[in-house]
PDB file of N, CA and C in Angstrom:
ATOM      1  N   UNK A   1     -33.653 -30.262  78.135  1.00  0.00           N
ATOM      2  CA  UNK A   1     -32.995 -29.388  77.185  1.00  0.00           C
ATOM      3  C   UNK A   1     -33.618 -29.599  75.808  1.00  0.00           C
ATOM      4  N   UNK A   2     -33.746 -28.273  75.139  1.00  0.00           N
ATOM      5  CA  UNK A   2     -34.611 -28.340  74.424  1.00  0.00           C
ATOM      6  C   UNK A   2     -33.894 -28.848  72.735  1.00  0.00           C
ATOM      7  N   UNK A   3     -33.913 -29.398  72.050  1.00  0.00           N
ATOM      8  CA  UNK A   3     -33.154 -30.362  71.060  1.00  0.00           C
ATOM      9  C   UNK A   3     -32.690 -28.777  70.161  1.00  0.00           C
ATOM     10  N   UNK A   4     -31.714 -28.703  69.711  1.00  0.00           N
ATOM     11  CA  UNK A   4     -31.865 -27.340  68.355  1.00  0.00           C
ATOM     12  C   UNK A   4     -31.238 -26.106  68.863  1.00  0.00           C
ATOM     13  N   UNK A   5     -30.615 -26.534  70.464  1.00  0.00           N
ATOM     14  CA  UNK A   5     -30.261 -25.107  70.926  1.00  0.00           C
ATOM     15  C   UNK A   5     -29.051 -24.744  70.235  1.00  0.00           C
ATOM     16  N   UNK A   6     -28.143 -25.643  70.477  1.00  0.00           N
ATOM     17  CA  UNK A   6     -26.666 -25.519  69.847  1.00  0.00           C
ATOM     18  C   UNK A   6     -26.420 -25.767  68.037  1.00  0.00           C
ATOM     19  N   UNK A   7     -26.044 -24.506  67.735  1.00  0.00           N
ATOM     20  CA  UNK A   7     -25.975 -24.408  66.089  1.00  0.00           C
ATOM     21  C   UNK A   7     -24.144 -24.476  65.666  1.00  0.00           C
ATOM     22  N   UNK A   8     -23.956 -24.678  64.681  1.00  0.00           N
ATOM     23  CA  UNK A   8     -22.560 -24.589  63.839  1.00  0.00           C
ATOM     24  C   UNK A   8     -22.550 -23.528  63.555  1.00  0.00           C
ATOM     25  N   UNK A   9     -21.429 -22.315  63.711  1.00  0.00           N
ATOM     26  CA  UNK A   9     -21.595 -21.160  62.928  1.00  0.00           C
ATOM     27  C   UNK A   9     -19.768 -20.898  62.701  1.00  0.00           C
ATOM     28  N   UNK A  10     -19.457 -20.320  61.466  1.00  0.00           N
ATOM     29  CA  UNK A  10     -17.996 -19.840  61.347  1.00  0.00           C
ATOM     30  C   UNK A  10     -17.564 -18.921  61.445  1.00  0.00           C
ATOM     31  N   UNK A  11     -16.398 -18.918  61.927  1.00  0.00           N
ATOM     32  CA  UNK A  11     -15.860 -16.824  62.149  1.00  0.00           C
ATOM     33  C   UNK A  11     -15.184 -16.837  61.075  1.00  0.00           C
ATOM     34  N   UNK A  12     -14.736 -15.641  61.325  1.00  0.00           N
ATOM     35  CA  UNK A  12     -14.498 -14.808  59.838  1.00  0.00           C
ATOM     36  C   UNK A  12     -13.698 -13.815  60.326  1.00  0.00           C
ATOM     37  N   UNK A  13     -12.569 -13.837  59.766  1.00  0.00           N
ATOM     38  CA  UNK A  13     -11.504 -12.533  59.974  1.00  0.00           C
ATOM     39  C   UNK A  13     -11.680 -11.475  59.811  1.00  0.00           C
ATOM     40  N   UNK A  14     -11.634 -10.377  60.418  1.00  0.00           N
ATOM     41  CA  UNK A  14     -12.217  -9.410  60.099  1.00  0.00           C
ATOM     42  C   UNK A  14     -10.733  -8.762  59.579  1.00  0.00           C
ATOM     43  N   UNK A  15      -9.403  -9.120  59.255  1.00  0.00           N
ATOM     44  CA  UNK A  15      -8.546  -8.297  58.338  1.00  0.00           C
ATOM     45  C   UNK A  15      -8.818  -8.245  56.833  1.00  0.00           C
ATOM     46  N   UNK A  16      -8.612 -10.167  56.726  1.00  0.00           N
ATOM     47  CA  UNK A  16      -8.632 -10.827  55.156  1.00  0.00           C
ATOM     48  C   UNK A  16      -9.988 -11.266  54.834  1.00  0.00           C
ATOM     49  N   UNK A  17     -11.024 -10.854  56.142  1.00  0.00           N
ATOM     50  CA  UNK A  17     -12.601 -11.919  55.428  1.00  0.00           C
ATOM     51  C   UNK A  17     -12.750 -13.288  54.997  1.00  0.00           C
ATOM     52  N   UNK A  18     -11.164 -13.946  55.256  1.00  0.00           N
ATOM     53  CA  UNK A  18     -11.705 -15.523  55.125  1.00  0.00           C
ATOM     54  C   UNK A  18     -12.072 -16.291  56.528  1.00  0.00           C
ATOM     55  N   UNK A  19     -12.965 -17.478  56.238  1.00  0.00           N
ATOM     56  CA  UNK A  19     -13.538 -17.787  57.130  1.00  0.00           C
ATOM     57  C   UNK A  19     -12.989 -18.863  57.510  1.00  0.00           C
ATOM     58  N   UNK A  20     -12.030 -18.631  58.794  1.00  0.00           N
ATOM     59  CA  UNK A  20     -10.805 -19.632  59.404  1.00  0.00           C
ATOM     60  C   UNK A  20     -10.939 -21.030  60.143  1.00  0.00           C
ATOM     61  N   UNK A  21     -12.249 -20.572  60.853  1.00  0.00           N
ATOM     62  CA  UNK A  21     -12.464 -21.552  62.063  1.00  0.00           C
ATOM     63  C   UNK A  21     -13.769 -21.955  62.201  1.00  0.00           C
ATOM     64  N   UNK A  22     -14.144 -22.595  62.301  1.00  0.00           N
ATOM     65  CA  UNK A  22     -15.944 -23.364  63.012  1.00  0.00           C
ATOM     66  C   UNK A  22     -16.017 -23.444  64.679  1.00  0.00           C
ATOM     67  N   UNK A  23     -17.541 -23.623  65.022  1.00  0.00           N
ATOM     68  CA  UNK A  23     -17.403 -23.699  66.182  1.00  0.00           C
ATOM     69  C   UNK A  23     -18.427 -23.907  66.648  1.00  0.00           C
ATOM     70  N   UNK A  24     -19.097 -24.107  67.799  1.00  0.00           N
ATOM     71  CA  UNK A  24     -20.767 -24.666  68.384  1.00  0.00           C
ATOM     72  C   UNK A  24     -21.005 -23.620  69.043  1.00  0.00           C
ATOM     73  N   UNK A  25     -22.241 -22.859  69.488  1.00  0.00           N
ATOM     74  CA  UNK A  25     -22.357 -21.839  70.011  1.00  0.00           C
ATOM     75  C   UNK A  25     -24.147 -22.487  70.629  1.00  0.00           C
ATOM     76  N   UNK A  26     -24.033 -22.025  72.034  1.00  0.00           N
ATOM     77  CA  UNK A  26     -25.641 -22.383  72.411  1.00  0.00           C
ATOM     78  C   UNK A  26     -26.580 -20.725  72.101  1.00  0.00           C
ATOM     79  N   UNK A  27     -27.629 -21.207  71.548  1.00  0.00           N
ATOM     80  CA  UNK A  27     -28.306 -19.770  70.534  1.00  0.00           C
ATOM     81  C   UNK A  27     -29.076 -18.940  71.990  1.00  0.00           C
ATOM     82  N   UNK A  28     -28.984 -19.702  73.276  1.00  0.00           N
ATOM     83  CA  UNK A  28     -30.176 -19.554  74.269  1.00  0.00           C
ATOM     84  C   UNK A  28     -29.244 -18.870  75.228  1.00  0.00           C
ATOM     85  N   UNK A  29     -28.108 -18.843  75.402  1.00  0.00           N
ATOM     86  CA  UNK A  29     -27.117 -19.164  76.379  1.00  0.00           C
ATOM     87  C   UNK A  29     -26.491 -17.459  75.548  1.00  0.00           C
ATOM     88  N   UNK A  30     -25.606 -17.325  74.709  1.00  0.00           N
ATOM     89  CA  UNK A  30     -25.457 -16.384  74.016  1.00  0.00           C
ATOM     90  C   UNK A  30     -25.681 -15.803  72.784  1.00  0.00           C
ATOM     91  N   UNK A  31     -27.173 -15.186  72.480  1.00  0.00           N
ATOM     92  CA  UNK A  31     -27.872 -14.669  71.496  1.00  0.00           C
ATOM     93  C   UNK A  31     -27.323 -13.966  70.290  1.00  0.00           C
ATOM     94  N   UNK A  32     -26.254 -12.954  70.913  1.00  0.00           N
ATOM     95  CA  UNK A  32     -25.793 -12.216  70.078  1.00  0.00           C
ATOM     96  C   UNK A  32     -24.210 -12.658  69.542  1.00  0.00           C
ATOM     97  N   UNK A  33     -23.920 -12.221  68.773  1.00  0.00           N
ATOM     98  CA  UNK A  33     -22.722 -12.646  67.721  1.00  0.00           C
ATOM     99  C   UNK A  33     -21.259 -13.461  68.077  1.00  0.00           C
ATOM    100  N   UNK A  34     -20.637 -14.209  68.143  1.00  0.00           N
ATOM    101  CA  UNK A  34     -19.212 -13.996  69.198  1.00  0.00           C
ATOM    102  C   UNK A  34     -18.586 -13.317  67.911  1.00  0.00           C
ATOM    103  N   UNK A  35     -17.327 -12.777  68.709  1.00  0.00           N
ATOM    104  CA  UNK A  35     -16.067 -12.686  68.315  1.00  0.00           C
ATOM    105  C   UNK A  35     -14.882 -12.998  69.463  1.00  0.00           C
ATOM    106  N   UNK A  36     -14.038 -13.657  68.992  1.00  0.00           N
ATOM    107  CA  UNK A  36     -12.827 -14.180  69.891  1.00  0.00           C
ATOM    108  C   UNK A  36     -12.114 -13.738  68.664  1.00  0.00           C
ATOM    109  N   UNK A  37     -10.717 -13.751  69.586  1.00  0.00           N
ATOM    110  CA  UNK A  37      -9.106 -13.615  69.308  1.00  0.00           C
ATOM    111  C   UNK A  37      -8.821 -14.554  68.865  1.00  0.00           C
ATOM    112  N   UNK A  38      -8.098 -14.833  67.027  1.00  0.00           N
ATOM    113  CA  UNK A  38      -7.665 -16.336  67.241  1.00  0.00           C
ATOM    114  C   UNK A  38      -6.973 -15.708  66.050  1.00  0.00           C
ATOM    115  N   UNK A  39      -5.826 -16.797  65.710  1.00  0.00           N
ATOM    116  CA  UNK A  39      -4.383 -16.748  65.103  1.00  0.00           C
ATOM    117  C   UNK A  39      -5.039 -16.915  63.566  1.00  0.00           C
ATOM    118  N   UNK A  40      -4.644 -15.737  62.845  1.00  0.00           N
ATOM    119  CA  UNK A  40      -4.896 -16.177  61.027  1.00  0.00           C
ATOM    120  C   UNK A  40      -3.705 -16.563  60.893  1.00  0.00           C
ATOM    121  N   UNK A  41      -3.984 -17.378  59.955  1.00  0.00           N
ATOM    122  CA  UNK A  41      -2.688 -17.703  58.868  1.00  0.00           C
ATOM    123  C   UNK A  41      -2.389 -17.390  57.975  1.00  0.00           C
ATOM    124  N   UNK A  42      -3.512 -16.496  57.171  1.00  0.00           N
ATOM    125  CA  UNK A  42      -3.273 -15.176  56.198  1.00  0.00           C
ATOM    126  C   UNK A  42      -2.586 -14.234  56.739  1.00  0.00           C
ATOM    127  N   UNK A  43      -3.045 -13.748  57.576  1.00  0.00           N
ATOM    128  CA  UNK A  43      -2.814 -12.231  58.332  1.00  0.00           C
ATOM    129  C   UNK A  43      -1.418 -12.469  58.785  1.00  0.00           C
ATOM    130  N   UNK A  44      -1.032 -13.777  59.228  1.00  0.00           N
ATOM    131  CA  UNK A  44      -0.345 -13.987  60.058  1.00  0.00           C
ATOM    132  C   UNK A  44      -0.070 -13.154  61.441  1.00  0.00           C
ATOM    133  N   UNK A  45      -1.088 -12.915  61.898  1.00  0.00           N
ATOM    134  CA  UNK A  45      -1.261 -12.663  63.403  1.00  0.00           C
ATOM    135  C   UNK A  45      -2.535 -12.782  64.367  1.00  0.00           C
ATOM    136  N   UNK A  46      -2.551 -12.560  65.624  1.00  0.00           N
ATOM    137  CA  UNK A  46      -3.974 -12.657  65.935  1.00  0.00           C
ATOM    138  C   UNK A  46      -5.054 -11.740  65.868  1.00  0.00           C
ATOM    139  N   UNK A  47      -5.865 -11.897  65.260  1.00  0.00           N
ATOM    140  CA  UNK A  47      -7.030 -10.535  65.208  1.00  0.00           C
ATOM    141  C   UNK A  47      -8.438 -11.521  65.697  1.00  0.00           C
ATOM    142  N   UNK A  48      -9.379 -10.126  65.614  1.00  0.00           N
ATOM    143  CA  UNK A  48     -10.715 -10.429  66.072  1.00  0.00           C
ATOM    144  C   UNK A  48     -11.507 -11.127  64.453  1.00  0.00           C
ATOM    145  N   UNK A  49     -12.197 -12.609  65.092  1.00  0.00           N
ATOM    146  CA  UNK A  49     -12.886 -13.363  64.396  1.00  0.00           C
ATOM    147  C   UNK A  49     -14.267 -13.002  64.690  1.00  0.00           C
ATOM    148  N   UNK A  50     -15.546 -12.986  63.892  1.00  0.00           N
ATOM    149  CA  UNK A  50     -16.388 -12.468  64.081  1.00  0.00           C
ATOM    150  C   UNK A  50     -17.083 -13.680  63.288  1.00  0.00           C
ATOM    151  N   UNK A  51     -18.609 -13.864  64.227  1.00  0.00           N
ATOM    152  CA  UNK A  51     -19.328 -14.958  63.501  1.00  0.00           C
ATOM    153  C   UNK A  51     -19.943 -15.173  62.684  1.00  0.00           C
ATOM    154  N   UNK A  52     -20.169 -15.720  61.789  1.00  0.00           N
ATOM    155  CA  UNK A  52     -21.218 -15.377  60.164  1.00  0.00           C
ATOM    156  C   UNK A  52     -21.857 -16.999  60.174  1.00  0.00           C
ATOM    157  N   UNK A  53     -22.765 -17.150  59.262  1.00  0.00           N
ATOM    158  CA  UNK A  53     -23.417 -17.888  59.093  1.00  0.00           C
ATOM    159  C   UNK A  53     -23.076 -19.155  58.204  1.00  0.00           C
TER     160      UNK A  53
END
């Protein structure tokens, strides 16, 4: 396994735009962006988190 695959990247709410959560993502494994469902505490509800840099 090649050293550098797995990066840190943070999601980002897509209601309020703050950036809630961190997370490890393999860059080889899934290339393109995540977004998952996860609970704001601004929003106070669950919406789609989207990944940013």
């Amino acid at each position: 396994m090649a050293a550098g695959t797995r990066t840190i990247v943070s999601l980002e709410c897509q209601g309020c735009k703050r950036r809630n959560y961190s997370t490890v993502k393999n860059k080889r494994n899934t290339p393109e962006k995540l977004v998952l469902k996860k609970y704001c505490r601004f929003c106070r509800a669950h919406t789609e988190h989207k990944e940013t840099k």
